[in-house]
N, C-alpha and C. Protein backbone atom coordinates (compact mmCIF):
# COMPACT_ATOMS: atom_id res chain seq x y z
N UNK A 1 -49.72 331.46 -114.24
CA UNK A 1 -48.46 331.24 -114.94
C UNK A 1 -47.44 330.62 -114.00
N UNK A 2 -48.15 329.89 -113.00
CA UNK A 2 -47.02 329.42 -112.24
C UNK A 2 -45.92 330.35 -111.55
N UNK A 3 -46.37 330.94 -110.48
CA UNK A 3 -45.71 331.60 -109.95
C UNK A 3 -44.90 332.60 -110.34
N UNK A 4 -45.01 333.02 -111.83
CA UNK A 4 -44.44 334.50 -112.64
C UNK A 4 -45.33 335.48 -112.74
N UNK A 5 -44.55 336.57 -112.50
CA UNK A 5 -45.26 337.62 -112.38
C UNK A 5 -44.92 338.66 -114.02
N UNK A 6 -45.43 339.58 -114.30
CA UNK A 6 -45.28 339.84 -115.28
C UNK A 6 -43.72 341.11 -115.58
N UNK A 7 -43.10 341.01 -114.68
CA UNK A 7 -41.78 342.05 -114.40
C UNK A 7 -41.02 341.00 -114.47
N UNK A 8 -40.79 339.92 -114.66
CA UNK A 8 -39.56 338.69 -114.53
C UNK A 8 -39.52 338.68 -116.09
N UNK A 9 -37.70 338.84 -116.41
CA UNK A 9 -36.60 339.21 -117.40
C UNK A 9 -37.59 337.13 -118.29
N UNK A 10 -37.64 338.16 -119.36
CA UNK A 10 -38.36 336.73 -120.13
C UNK A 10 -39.37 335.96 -120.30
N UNK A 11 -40.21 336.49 -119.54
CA UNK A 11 -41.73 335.83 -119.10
C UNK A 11 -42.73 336.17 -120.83
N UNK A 12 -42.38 337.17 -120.78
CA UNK A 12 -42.91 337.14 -122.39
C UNK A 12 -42.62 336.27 -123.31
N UNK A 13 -41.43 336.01 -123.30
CA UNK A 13 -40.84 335.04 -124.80
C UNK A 13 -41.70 333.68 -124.03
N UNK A 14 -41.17 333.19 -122.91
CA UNK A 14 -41.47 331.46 -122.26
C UNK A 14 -43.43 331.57 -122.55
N UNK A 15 -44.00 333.02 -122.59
CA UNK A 15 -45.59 332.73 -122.24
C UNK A 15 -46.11 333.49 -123.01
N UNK A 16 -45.80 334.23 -124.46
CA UNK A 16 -46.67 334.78 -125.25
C UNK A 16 -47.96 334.72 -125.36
N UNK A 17 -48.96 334.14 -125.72
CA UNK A 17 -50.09 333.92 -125.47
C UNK A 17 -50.89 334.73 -124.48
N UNK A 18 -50.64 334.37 -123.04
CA UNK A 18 -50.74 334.90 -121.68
C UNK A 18 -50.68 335.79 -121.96
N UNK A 19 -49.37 336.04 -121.95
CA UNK A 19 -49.00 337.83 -121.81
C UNK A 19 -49.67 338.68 -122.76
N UNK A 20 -50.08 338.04 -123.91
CA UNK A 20 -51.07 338.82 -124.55
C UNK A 20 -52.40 338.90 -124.50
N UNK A 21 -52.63 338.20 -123.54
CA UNK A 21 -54.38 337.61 -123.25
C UNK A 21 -54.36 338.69 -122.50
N UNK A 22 -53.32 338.74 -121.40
CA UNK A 22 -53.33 339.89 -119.85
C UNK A 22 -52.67 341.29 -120.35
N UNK A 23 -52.49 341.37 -121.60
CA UNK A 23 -52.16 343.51 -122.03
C UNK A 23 -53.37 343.68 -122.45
N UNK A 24 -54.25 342.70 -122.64
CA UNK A 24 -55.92 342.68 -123.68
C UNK A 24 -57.00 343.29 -122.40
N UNK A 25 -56.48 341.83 -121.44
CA UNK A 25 -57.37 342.29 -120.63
C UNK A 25 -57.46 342.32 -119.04
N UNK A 26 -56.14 343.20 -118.85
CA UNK A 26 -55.53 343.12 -117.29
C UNK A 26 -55.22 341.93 -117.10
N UNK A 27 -53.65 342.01 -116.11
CA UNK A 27 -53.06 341.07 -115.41
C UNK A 27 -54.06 339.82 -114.18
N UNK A 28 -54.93 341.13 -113.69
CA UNK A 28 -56.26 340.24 -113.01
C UNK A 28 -57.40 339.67 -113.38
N UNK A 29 -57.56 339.95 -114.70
CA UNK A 29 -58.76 339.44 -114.83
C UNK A 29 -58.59 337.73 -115.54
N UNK A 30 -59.79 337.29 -114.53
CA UNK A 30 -59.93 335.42 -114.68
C UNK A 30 -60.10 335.00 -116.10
N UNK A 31 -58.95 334.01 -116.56
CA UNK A 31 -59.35 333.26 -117.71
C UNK A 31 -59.97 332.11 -117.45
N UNK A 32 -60.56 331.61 -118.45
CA UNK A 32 -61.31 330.29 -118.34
C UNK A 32 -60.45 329.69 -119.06
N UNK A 33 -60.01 327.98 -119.25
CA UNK A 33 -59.86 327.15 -120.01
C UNK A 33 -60.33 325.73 -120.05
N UNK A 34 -60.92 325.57 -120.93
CA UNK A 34 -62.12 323.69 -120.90
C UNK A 34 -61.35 323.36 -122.66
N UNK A 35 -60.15 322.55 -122.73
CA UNK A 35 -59.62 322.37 -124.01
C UNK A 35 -60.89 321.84 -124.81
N UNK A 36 -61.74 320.95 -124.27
CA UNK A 36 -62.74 319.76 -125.09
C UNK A 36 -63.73 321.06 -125.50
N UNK A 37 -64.16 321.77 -125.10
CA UNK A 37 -65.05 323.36 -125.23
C UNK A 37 -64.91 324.06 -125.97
N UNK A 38 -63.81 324.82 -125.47
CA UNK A 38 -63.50 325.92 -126.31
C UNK A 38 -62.03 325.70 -127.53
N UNK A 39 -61.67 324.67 -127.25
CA UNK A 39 -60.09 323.87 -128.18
C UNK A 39 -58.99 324.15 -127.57
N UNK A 40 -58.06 323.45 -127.93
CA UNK A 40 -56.81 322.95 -126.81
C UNK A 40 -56.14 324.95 -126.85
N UNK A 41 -55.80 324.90 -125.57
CA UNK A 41 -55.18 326.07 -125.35
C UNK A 41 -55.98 327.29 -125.14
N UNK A 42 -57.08 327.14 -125.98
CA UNK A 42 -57.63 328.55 -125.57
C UNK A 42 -58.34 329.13 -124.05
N UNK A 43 -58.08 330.02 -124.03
CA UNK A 43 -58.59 330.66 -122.75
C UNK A 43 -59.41 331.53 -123.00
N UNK A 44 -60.49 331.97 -122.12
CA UNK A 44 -61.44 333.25 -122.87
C UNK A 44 -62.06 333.73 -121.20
N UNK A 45 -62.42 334.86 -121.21
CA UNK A 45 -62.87 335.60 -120.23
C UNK A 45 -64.26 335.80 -119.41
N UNK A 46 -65.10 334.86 -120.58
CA UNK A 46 -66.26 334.22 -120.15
C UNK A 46 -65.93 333.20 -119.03
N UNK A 47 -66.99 332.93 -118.58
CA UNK A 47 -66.92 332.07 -117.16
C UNK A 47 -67.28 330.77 -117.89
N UNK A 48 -66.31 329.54 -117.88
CA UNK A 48 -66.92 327.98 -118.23
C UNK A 48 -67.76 327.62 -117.05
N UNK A 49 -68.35 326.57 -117.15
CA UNK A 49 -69.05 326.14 -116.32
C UNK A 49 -68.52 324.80 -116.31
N UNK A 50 -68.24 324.26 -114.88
CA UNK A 50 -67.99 323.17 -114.60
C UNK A 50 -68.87 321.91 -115.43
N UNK A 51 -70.30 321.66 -115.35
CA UNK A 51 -71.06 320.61 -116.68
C UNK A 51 -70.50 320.77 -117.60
N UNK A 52 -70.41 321.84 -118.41
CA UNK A 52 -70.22 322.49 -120.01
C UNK A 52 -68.69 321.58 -119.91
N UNK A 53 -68.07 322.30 -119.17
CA UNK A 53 -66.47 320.98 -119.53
C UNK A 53 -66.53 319.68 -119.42
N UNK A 54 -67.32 319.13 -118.37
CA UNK A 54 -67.21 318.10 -117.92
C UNK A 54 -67.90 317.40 -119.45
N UNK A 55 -69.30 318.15 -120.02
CA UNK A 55 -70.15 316.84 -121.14
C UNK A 55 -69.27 317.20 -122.16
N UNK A 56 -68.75 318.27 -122.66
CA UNK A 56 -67.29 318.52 -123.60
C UNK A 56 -66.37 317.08 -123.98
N UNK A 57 -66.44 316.74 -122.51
CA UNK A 57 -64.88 316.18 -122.56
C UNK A 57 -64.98 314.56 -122.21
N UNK A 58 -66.39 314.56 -122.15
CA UNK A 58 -67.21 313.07 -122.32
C UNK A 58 -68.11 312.75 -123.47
N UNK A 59 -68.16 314.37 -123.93
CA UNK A 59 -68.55 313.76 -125.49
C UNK A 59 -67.76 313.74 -126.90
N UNK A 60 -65.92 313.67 -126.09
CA UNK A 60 -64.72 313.72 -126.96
C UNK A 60 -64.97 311.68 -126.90
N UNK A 61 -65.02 311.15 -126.03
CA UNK A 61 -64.94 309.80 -125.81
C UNK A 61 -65.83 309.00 -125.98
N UNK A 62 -67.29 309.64 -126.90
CA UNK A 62 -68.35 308.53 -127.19
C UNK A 62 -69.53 309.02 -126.65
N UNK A 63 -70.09 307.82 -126.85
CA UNK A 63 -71.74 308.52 -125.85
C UNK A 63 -71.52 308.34 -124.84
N UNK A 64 -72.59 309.36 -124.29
CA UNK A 64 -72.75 309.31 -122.53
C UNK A 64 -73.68 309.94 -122.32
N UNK A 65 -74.33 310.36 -121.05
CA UNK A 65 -75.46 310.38 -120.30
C UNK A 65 -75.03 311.32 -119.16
N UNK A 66 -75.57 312.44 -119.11
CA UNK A 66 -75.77 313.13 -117.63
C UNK A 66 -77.33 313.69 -117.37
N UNK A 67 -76.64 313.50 -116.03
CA UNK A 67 -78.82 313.89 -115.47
C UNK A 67 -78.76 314.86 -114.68
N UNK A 68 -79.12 316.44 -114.56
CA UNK A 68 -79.58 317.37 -114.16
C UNK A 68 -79.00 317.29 -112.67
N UNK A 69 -79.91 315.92 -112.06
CA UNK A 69 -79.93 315.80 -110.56
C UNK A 69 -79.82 314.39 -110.53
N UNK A 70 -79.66 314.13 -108.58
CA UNK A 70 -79.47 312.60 -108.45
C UNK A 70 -81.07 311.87 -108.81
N UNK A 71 -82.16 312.80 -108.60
CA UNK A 71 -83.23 311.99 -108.63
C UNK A 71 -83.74 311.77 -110.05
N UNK A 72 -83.37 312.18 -110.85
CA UNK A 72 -83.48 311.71 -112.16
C UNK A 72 -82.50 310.93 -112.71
N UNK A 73 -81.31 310.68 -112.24
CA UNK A 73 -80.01 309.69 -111.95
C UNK A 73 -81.13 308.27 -111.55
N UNK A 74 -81.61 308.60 -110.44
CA UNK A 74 -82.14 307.31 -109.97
C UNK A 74 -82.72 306.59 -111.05
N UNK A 75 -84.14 306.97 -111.50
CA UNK A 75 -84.94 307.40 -112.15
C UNK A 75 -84.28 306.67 -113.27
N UNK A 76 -83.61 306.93 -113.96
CA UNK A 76 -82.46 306.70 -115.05
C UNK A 76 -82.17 305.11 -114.62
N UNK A 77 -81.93 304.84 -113.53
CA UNK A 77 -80.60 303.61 -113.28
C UNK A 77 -82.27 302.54 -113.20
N UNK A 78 -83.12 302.83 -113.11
CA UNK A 78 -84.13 301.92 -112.90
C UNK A 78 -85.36 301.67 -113.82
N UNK A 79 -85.45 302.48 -114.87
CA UNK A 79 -85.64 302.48 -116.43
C UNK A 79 -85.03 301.17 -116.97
N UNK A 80 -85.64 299.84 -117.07
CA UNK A 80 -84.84 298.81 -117.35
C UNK A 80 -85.15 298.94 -118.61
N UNK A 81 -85.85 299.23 -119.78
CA UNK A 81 -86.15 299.59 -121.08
C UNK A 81 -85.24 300.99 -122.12
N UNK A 82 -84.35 301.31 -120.58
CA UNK A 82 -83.43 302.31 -122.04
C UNK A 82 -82.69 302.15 -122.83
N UNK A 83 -82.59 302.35 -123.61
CA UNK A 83 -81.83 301.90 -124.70
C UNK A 83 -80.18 301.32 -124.22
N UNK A 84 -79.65 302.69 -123.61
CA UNK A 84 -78.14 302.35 -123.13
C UNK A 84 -77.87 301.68 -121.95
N UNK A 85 -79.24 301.08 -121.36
CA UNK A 85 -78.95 299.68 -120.79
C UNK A 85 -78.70 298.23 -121.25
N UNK A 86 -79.28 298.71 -122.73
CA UNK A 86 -79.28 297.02 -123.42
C UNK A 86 -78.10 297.18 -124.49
N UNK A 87 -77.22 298.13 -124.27
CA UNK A 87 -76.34 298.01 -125.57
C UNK A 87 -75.41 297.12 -124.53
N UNK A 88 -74.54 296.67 -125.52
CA UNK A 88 -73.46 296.11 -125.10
C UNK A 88 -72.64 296.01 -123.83
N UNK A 89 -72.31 297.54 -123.39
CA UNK A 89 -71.39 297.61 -122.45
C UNK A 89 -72.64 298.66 -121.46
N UNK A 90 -73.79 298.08 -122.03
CA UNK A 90 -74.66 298.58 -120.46
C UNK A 90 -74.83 298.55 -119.27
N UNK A 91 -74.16 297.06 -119.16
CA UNK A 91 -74.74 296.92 -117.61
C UNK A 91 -73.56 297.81 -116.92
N UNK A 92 -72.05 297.78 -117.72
CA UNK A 92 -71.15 298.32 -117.12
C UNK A 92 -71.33 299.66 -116.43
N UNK A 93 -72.06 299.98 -117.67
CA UNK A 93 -72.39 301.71 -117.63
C UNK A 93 -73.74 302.10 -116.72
N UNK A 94 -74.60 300.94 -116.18
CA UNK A 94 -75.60 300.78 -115.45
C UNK A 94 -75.02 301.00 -114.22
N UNK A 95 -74.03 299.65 -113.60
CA UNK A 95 -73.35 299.59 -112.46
C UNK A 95 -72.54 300.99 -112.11
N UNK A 96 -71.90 301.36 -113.17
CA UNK A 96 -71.26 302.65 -113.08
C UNK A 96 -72.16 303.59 -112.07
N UNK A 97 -73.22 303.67 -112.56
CA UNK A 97 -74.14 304.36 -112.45
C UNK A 97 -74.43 304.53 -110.81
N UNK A 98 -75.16 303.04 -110.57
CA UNK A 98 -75.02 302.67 -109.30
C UNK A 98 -74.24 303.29 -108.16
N UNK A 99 -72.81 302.66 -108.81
CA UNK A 99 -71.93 303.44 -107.88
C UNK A 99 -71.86 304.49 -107.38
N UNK A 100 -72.06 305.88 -108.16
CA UNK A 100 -72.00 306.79 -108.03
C UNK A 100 -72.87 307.46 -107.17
N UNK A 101 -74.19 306.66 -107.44
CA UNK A 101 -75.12 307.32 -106.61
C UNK A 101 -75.26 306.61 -105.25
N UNK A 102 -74.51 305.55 -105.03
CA UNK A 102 -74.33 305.31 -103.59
C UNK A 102 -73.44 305.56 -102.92
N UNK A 103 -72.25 306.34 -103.59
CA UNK A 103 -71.22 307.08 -103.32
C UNK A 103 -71.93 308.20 -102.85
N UNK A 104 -73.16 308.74 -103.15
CA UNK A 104 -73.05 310.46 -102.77
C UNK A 104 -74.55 310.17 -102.40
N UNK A 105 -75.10 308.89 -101.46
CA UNK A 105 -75.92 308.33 -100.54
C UNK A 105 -77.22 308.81 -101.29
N UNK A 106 -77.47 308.91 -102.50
CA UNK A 106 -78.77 309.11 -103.24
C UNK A 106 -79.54 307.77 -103.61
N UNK A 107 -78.66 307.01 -103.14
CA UNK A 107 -79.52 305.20 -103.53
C UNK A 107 -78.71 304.60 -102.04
N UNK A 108 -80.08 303.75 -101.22
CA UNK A 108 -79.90 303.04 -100.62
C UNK A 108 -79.11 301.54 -101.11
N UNK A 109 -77.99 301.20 -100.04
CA UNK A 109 -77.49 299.89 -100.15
C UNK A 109 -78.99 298.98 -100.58
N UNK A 110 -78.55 297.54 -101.59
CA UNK A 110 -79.58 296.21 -100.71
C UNK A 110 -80.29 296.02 -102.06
């Protein structure tokens, strides 16, 4: 809550929600929030998982593609017969691809 604690004159009215999430279920205990997941605002006490938000909130914006690991990434970028290499804005999404995995040294330069 940004630096409020739950004894500051008003914190209830400015953060209802909160403050009722934390009389539910202690002031300490961790909320999660992934808007594209679980819907804008909500918080819940289950643990999100970093993927789970991330394909959420890339499958608010269209298709897309994630791969487990980099070596099926590779694997993926060199499949010249997949489908979402020959659509339209493939190669973009090919090169994309590229990048990434020579960003995090899983594909040699060349």
């Amino acid at each position: 809550m940004f630096d409020e604690t739950p004894d500051v004159q008003d914190v209830v009215l400015r953060y209802p929600g909160i403050c009722a999430l934390a009389r539910e279920h202690g002031w300490d205990r961790p909320l999660y929030r992934a808007d594209h997941l679980l819907g804008r605002g909500v918080f819940q006490t289950g643990t999100v998982s970093l993927e789970q938000a991330c394909a959420a909130a890339l499958r608010q914006r269209g298709e897309f593609r994630m791969w487990s690991d980099d070596a099926l990434a590779v694997l993926a970028l060199e499949a010249d017969a997949d489908p979402i290499w020959l659509s339209e804005s493939g190669w973009r999404a090919r090169m994309a691809l590229r990048e990434q995995l020579l960003a995090i040294d899983a594909l040699a330069e060349g």
